[in-house]
PDB file of N, CA and C in Angstrom:
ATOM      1  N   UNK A   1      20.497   6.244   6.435  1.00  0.00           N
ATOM      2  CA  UNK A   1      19.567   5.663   5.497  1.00  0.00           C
ATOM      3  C   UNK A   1      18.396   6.636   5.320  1.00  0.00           C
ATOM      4  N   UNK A   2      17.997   6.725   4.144  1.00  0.00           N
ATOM      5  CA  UNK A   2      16.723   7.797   3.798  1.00  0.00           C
ATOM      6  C   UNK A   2      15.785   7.299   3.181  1.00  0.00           C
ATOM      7  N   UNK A   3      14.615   7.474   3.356  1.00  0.00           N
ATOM      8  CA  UNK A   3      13.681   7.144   2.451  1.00  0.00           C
ATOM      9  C   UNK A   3      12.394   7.818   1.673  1.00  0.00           C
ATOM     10  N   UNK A   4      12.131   7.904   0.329  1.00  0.00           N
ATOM     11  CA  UNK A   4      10.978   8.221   0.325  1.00  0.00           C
ATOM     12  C   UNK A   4       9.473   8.206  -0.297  1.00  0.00           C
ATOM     13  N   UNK A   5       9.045   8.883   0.015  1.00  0.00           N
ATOM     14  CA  UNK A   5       7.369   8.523  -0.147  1.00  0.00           C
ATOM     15  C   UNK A   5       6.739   8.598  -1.232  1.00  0.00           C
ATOM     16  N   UNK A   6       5.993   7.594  -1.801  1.00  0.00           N
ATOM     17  CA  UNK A   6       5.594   7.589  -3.604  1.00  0.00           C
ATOM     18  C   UNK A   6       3.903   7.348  -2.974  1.00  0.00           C
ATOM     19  N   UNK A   7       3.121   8.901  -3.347  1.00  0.00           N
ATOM     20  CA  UNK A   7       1.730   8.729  -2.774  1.00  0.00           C
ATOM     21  C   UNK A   7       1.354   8.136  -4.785  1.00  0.00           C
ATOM     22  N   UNK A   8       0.090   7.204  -4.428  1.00  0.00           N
ATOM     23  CA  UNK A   8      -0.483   6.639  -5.898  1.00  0.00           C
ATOM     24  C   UNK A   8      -1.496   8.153  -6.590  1.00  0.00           C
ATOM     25  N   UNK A   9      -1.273   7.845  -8.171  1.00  0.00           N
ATOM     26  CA  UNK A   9      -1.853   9.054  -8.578  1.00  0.00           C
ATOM     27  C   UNK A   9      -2.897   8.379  -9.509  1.00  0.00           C
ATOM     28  N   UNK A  10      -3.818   8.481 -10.508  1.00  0.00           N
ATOM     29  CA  UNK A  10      -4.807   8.020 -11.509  1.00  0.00           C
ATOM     30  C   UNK A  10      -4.506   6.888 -12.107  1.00  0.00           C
ATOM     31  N   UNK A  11      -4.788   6.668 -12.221  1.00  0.00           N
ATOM     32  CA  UNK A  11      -5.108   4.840 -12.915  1.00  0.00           C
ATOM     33  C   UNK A  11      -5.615   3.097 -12.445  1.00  0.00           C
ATOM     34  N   UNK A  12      -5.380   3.557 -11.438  1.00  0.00           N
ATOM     35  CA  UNK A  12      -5.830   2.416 -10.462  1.00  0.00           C
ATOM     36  C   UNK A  12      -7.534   2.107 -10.225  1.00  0.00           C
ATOM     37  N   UNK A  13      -7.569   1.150  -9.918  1.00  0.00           N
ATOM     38  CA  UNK A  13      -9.211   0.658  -9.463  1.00  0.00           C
ATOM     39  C   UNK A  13      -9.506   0.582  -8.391  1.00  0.00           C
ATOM     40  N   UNK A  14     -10.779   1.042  -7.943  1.00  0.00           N
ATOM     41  CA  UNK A  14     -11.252   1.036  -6.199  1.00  0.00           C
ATOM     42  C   UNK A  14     -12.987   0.617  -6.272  1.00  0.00           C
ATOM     43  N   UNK A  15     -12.640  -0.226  -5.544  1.00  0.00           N
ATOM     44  CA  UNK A  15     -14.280  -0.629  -5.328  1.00  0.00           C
ATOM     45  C   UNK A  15     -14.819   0.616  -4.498  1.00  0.00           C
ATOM     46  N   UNK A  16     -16.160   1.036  -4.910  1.00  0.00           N
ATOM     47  CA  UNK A  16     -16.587   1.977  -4.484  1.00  0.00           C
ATOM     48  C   UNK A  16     -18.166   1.697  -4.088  1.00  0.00           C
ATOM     49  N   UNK A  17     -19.090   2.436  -3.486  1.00  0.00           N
ATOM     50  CA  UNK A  17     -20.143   2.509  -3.200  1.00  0.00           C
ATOM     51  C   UNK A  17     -21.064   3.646  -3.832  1.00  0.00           C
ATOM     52  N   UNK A  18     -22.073   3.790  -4.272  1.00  0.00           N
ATOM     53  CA  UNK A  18     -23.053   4.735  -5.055  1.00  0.00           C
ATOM     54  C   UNK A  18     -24.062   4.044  -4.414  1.00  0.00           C
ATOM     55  N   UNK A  19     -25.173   5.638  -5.001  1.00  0.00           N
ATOM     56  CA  UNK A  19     -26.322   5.504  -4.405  1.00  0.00           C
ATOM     57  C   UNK A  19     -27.460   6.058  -5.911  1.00  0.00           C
ATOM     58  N   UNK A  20     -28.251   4.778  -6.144  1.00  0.00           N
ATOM     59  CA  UNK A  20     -29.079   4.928  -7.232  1.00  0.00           C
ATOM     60  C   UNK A  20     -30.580   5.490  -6.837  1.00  0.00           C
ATOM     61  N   UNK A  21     -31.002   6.460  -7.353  1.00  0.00           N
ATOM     62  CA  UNK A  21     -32.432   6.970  -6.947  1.00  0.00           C
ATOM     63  C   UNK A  21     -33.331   5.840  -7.405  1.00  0.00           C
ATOM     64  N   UNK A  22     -33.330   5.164  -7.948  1.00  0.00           N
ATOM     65  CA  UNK A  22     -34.445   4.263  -8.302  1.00  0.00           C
ATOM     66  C   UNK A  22     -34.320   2.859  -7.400  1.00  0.00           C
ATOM     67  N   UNK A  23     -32.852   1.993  -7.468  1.00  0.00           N
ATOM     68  CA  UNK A  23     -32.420   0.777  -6.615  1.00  0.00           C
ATOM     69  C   UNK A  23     -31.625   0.960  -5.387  1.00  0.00           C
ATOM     70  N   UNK A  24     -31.056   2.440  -5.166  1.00  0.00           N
ATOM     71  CA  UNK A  24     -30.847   2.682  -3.698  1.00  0.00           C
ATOM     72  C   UNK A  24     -29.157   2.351  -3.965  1.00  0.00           C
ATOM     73  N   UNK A  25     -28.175   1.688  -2.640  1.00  0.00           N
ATOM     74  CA  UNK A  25     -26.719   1.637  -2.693  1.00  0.00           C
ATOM     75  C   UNK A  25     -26.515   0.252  -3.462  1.00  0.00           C
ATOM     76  N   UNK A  26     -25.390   0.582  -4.231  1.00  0.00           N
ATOM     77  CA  UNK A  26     -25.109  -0.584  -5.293  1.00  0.00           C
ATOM     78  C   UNK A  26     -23.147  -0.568  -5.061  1.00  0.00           C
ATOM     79  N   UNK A  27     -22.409  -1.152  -5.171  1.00  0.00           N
ATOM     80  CA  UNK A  27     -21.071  -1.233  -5.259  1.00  0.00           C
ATOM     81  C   UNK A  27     -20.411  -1.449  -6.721  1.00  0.00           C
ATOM     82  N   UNK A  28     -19.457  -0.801  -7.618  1.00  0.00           N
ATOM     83  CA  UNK A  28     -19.113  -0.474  -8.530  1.00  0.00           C
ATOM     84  C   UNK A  28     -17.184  -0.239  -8.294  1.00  0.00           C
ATOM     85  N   UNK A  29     -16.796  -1.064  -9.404  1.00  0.00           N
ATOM     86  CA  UNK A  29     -15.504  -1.324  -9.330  1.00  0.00           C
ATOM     87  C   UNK A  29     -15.065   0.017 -10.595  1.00  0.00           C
ATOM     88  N   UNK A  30     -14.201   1.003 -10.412  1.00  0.00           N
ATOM     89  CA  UNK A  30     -14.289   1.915 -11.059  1.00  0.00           C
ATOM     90  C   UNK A  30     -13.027   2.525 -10.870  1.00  0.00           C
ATOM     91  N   UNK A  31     -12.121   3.617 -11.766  1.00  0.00           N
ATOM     92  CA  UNK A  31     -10.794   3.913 -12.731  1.00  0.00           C
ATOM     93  C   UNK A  31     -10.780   5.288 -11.697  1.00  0.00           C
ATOM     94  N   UNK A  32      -9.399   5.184 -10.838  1.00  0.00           N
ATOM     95  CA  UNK A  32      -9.264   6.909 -10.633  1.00  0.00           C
ATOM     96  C   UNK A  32      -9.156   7.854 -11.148  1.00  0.00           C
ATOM     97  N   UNK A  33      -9.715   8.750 -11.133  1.00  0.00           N
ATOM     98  CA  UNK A  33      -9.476   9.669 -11.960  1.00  0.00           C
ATOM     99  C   UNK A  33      -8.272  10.935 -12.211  1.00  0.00           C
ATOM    100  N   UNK A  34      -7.735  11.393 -12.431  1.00  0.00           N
ATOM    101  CA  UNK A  34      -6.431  11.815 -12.298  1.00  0.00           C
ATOM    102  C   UNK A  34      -6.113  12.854 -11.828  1.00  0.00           C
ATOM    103  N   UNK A  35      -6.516  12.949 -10.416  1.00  0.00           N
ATOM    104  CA  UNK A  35      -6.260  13.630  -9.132  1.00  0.00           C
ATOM    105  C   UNK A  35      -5.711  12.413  -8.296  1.00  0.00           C
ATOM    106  N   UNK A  36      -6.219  11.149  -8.685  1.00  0.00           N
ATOM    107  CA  UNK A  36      -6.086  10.329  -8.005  1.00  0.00           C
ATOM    108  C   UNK A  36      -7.570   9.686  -6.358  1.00  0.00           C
ATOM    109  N   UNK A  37      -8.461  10.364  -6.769  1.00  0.00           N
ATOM    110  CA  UNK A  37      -9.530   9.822  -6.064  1.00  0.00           C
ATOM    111  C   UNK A  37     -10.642   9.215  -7.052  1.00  0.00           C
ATOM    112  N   UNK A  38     -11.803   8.528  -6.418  1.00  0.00           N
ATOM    113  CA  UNK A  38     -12.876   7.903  -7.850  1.00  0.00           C
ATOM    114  C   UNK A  38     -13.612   8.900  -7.989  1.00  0.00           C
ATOM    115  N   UNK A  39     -14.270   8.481  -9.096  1.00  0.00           N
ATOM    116  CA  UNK A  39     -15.292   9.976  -9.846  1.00  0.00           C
ATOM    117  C   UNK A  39     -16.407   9.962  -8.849  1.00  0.00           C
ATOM    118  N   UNK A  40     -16.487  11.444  -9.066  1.00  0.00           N
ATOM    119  CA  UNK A  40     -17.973  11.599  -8.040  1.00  0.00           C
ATOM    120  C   UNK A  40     -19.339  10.722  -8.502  1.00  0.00           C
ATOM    121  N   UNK A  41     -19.674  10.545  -9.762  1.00  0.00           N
ATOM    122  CA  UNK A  41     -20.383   9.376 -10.325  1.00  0.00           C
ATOM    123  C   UNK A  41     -20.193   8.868 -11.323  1.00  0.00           C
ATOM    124  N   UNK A  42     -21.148   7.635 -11.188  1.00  0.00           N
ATOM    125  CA  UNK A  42     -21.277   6.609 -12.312  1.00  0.00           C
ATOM    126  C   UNK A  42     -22.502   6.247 -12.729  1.00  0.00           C
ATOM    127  N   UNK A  43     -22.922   5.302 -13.796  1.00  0.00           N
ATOM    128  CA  UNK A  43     -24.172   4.872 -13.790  1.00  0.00           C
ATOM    129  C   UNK A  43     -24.939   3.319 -13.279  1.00  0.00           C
ATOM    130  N   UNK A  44     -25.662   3.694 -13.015  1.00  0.00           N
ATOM    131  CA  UNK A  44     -26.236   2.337 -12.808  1.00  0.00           C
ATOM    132  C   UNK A  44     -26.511   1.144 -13.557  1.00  0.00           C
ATOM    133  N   UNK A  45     -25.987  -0.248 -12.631  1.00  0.00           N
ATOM    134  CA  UNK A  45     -26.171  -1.016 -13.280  1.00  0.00           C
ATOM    135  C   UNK A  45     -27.411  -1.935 -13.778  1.00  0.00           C
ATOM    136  N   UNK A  46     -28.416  -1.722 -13.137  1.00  0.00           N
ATOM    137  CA  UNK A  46     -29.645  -1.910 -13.442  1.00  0.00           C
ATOM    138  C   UNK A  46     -30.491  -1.132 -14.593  1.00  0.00           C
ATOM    139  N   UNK A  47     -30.141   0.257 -14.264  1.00  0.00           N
ATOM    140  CA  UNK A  47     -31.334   1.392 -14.835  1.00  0.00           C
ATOM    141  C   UNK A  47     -30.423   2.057 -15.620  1.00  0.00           C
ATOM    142  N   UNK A  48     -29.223   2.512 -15.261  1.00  0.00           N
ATOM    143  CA  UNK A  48     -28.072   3.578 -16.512  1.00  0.00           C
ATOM    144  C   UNK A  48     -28.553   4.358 -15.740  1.00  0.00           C
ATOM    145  N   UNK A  49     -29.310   4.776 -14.692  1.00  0.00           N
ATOM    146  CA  UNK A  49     -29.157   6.804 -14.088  1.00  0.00           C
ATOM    147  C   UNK A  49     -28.346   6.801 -13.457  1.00  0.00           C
ATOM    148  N   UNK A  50     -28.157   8.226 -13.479  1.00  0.00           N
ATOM    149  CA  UNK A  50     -26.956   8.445 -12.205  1.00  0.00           C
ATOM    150  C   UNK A  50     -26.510   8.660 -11.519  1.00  0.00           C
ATOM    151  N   UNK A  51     -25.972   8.132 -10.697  1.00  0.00           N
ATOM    152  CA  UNK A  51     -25.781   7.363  -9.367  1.00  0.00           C
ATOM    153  C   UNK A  51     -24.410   8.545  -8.719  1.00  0.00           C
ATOM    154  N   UNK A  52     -24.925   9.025  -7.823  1.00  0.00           N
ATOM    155  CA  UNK A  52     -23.375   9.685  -7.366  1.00  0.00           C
ATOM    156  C   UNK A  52     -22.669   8.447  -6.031  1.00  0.00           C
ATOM    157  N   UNK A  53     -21.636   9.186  -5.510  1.00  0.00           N
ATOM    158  CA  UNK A  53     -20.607   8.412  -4.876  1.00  0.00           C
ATOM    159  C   UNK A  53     -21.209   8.944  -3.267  1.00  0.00           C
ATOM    160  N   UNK A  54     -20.950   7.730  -2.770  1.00  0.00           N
ATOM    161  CA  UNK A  54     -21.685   7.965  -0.844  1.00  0.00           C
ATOM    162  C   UNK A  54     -20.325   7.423  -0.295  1.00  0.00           C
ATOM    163  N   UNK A  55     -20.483   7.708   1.189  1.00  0.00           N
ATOM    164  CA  UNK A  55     -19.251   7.151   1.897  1.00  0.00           C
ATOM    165  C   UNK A  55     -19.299   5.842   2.434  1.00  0.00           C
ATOM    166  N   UNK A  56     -18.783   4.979   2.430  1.00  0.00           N
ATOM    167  CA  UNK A  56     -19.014   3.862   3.101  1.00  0.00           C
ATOM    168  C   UNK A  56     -18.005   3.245   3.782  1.00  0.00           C
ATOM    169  N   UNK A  57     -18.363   2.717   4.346  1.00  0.00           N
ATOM    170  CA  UNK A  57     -17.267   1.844   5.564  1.00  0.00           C
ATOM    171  C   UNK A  57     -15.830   1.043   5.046  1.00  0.00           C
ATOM    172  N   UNK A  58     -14.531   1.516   4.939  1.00  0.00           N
ATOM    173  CA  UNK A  58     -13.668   0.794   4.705  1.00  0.00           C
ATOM    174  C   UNK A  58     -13.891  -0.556   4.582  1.00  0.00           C
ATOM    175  N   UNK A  59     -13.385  -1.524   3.108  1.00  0.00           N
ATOM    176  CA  UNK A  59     -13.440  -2.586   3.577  1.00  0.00           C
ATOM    177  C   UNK A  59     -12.305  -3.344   2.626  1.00  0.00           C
ATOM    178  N   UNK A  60     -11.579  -3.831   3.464  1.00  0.00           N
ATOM    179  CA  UNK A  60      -9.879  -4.347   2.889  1.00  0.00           C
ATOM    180  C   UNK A  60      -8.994  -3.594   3.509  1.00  0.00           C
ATOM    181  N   UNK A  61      -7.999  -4.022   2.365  1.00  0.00           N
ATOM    182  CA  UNK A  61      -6.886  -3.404   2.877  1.00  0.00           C
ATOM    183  C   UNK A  61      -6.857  -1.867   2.155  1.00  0.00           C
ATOM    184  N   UNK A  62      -6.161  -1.006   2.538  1.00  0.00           N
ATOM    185  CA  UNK A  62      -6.418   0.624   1.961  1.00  0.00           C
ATOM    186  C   UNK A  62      -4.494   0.852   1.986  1.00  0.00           C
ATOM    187  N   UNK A  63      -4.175   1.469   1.133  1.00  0.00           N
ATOM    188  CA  UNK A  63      -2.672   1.131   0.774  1.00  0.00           C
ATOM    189  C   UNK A  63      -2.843   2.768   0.287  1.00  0.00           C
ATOM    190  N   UNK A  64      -2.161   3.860   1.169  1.00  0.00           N
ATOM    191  CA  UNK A  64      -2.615   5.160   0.591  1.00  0.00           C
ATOM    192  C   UNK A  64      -1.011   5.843  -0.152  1.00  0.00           C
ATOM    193  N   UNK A  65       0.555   4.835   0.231  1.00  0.00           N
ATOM    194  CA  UNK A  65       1.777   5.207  -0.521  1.00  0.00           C
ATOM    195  C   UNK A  65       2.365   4.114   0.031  1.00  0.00           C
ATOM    196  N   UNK A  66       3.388   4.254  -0.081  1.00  0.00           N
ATOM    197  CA  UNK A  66       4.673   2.924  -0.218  1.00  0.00           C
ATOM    198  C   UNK A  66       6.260   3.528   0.270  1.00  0.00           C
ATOM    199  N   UNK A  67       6.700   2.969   1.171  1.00  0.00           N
ATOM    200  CA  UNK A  67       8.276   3.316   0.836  1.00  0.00           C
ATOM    201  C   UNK A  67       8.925   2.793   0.571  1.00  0.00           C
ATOM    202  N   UNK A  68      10.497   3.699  -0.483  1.00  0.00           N
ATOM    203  CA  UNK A  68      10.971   3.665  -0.735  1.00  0.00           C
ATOM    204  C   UNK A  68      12.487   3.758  -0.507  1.00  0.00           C
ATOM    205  N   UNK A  69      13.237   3.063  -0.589  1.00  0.00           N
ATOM    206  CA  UNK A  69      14.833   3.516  -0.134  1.00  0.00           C
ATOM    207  C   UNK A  69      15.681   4.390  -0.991  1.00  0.00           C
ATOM    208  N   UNK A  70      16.151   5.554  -0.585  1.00  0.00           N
ATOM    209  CA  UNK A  70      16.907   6.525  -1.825  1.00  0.00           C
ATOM    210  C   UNK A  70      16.553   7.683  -1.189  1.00  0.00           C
ATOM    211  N   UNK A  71      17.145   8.789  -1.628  1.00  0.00           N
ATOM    212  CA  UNK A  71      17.119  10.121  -1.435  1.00  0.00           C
ATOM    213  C   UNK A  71      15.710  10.513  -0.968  1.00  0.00           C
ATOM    214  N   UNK A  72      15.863  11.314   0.292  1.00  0.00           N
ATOM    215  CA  UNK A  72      14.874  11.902   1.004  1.00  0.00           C
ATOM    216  C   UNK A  72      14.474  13.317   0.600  1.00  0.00           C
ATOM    217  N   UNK A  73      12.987  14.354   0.478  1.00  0.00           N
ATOM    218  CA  UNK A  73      12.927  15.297   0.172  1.00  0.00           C
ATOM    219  C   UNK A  73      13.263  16.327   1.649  1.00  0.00           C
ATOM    220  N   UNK A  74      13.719  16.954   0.666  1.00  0.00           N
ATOM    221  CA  UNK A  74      14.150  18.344   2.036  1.00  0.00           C
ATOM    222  C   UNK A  74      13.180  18.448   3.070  1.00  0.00           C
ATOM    223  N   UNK A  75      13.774  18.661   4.268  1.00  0.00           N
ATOM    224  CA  UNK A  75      13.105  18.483   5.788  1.00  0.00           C
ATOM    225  C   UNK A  75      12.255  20.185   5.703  1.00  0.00           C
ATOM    226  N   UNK A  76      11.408  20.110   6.423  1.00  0.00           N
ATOM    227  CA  UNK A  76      10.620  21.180   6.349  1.00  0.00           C
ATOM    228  C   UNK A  76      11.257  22.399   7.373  1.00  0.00           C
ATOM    229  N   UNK A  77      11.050  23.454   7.755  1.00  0.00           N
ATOM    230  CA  UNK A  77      11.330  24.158   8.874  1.00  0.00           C
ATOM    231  C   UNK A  77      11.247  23.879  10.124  1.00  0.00           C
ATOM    232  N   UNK A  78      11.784  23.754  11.254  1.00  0.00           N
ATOM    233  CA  UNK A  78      11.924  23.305  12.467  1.00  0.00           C
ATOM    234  C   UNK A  78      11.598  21.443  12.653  1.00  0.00           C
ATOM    235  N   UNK A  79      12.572  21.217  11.677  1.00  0.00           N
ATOM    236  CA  UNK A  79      12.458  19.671  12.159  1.00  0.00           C
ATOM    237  C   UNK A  79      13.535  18.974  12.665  1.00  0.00           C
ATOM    238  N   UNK A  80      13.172  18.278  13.519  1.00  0.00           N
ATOM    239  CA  UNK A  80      14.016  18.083  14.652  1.00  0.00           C
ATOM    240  C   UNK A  80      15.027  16.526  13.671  1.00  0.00           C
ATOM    241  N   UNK A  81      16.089  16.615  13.344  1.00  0.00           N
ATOM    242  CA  UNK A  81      16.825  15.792  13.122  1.00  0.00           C
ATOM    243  C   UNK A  81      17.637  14.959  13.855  1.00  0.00           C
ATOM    244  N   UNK A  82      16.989  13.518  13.739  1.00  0.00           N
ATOM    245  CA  UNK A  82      17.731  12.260  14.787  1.00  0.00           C
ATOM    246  C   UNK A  82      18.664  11.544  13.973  1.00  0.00           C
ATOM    247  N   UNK A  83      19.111  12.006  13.055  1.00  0.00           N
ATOM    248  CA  UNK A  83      20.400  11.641  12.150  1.00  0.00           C
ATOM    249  C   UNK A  83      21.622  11.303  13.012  1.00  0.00           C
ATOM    250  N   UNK A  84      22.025  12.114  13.621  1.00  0.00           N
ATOM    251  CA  UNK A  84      23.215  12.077  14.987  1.00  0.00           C
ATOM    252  C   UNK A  84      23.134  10.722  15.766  1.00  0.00           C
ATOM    253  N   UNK A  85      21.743  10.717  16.253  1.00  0.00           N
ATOM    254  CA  UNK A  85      21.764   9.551  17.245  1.00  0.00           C
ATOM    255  C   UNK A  85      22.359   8.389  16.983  1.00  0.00           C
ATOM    256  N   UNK A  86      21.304   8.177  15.403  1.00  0.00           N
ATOM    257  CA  UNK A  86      21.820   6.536  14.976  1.00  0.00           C
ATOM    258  C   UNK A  86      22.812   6.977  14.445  1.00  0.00           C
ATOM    259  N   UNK A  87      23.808   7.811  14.369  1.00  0.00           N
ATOM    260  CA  UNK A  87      25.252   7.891  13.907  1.00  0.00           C
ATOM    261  C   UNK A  87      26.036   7.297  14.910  1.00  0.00           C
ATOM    262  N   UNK A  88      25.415   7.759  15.911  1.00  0.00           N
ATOM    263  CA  UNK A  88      26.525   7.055  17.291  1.00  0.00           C
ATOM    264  C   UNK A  88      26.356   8.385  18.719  1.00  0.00           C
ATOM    265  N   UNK A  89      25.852   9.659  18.332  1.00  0.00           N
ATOM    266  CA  UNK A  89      26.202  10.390  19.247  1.00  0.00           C
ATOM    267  C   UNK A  89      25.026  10.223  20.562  1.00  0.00           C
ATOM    268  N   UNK A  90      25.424  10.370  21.679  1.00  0.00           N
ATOM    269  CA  UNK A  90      24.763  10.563  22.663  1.00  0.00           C
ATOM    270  C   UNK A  90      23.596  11.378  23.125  1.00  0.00           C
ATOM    271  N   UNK A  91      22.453  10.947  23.618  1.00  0.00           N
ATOM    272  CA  UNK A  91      21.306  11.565  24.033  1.00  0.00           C
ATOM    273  C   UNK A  91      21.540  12.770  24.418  1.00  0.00           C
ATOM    274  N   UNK A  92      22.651  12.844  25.522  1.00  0.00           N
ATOM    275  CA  UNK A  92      22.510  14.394  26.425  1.00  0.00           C
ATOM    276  C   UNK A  92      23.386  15.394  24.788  1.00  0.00           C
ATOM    277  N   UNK A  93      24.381  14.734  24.390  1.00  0.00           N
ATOM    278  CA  UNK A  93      24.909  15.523  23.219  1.00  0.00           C
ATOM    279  C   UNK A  93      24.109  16.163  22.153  1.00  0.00           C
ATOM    280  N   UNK A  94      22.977  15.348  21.907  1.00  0.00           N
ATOM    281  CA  UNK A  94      21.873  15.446  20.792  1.00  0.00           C
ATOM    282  C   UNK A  94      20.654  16.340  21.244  1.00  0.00           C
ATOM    283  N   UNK A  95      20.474  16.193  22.870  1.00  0.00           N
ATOM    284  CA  UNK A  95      19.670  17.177  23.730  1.00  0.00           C
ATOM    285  C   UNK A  95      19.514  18.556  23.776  1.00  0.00           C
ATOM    286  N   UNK A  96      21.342  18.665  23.808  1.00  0.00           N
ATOM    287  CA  UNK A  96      22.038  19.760  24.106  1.00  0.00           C
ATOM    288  C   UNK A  96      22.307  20.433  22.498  1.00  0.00           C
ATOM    289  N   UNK A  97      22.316  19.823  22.191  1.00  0.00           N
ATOM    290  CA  UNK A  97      22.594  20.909  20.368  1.00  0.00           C
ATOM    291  C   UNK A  97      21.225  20.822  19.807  1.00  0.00           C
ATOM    292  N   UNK A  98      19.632  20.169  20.056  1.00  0.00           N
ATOM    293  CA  UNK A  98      18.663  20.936  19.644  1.00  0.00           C
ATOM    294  C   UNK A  98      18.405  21.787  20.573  1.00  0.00           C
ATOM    295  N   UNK A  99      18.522  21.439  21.680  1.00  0.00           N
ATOM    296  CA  UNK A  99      18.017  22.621  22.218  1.00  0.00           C
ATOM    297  C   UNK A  99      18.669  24.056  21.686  1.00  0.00           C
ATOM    298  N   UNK A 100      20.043  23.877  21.596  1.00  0.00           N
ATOM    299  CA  UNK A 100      20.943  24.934  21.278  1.00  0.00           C
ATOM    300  C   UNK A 100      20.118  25.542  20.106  1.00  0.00           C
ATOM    301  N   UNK A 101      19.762  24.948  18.981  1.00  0.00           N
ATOM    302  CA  UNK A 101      19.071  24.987  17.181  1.00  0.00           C
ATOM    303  C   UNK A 101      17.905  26.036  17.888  1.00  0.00           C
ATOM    304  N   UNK A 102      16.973  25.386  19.159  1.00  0.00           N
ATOM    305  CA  UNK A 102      15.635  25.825  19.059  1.00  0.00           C
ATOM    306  C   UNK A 102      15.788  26.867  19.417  1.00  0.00           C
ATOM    307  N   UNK A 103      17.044  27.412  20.232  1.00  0.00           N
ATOM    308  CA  UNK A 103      17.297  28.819  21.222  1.00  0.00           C
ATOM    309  C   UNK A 103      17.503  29.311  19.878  1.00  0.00           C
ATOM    310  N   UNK A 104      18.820  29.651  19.260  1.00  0.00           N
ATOM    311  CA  UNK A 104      18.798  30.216  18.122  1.00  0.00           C
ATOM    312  C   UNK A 104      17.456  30.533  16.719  1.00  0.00           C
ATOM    313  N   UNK A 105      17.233  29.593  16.922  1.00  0.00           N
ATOM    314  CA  UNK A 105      15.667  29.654  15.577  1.00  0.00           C
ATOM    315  C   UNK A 105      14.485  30.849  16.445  1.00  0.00           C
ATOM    316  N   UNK A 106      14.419  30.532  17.505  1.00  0.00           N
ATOM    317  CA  UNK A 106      13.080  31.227  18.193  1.00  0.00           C
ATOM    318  C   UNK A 106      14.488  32.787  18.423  1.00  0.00           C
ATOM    319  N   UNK A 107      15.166  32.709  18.445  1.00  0.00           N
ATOM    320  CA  UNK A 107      16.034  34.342  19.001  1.00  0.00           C
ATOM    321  C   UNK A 107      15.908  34.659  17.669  1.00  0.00           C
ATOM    322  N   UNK A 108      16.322  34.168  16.672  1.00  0.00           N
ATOM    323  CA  UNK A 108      16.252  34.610  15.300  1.00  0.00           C
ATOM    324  C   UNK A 108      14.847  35.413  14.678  1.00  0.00           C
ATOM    325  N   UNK A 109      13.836  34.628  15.052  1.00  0.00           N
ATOM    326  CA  UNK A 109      12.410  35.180  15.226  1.00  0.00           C
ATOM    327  C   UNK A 109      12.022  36.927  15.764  1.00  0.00           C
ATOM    328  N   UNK A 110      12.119  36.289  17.051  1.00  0.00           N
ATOM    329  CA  UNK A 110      11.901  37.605  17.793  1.00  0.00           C
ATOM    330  C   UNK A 110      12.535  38.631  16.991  1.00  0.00           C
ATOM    331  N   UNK A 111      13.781  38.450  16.732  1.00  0.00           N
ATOM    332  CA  UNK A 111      14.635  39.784  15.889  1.00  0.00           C
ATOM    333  C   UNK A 111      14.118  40.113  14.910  1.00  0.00           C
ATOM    334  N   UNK A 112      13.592  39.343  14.759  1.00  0.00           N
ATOM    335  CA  UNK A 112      12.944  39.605  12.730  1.00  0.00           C
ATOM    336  C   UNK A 112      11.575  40.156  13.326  1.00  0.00           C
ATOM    337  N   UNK A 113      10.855  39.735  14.033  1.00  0.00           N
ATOM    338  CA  UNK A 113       9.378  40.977  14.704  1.00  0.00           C
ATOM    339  C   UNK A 113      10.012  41.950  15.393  1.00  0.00           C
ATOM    340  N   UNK A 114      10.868  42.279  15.835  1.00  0.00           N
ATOM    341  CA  UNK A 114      11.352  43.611  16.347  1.00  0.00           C
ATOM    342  C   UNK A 114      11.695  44.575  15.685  1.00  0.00           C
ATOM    343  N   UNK A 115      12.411  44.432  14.084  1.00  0.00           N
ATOM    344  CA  UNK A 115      13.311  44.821  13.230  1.00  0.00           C
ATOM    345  C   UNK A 115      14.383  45.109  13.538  1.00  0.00           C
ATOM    346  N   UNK A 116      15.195  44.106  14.473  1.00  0.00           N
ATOM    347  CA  UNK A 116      16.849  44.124  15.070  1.00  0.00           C
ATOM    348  C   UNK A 116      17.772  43.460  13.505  1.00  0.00           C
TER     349      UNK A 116
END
């Protein structure tokens, strides 16, 4: 079974926190922008100046991707694959052939800084 990862990109709403020079921190419900984080500012709702973005204390729930069932993206370099196990094969079997992977990958190395 594979799964994979759908991170959220622009369009969504996040309650946010700003800081107004005239009324100080105010909270503002506001549109990601399409990087996918909120805009560095907004204006105020009292006065219209403007207000940049401060950090403030998590509050809710924070939902940063989702998974998915379906095709997995390619495994990165030296990642250790437990595919075998839940297939059925045995610990010392699964032990014994990464270790085998890691001897080969790190001998492979060295040769390539030596110029063998």
């Amino acid at each position: 079974m594979t799964y994979t990862t759908r991170i959220r990109s622009a369009g969504g709403y996040l309650r946010c926190e700003f800081q107004c020079p005239e009324h100080g921190r105010f909270e503002s419900l506001v549109i990601r922008v399409d990087d996918g984080n909120p805009p560095d500012s907004t204006t105020c709702d009292k006065c219209g100046a403007d207000s940049i973005q401060v950090t403030s204390a998590v509050m809710g729930r924070v939902k940063r991707g989702e998974v998915q069932r379906g095709k997995s993206d390619e495994r990165p370099p030296g990642f250790i694959n437990t595919e075998p196990l839940a297939d059925g094969m045995s610990q010392q079997e699964w032990s014994a052939s990464v270790d085998k992977e890691t001897f080969d990958m790190r001998r492979k190395v060295v040769r390539e800084k030596m110029g063998l």
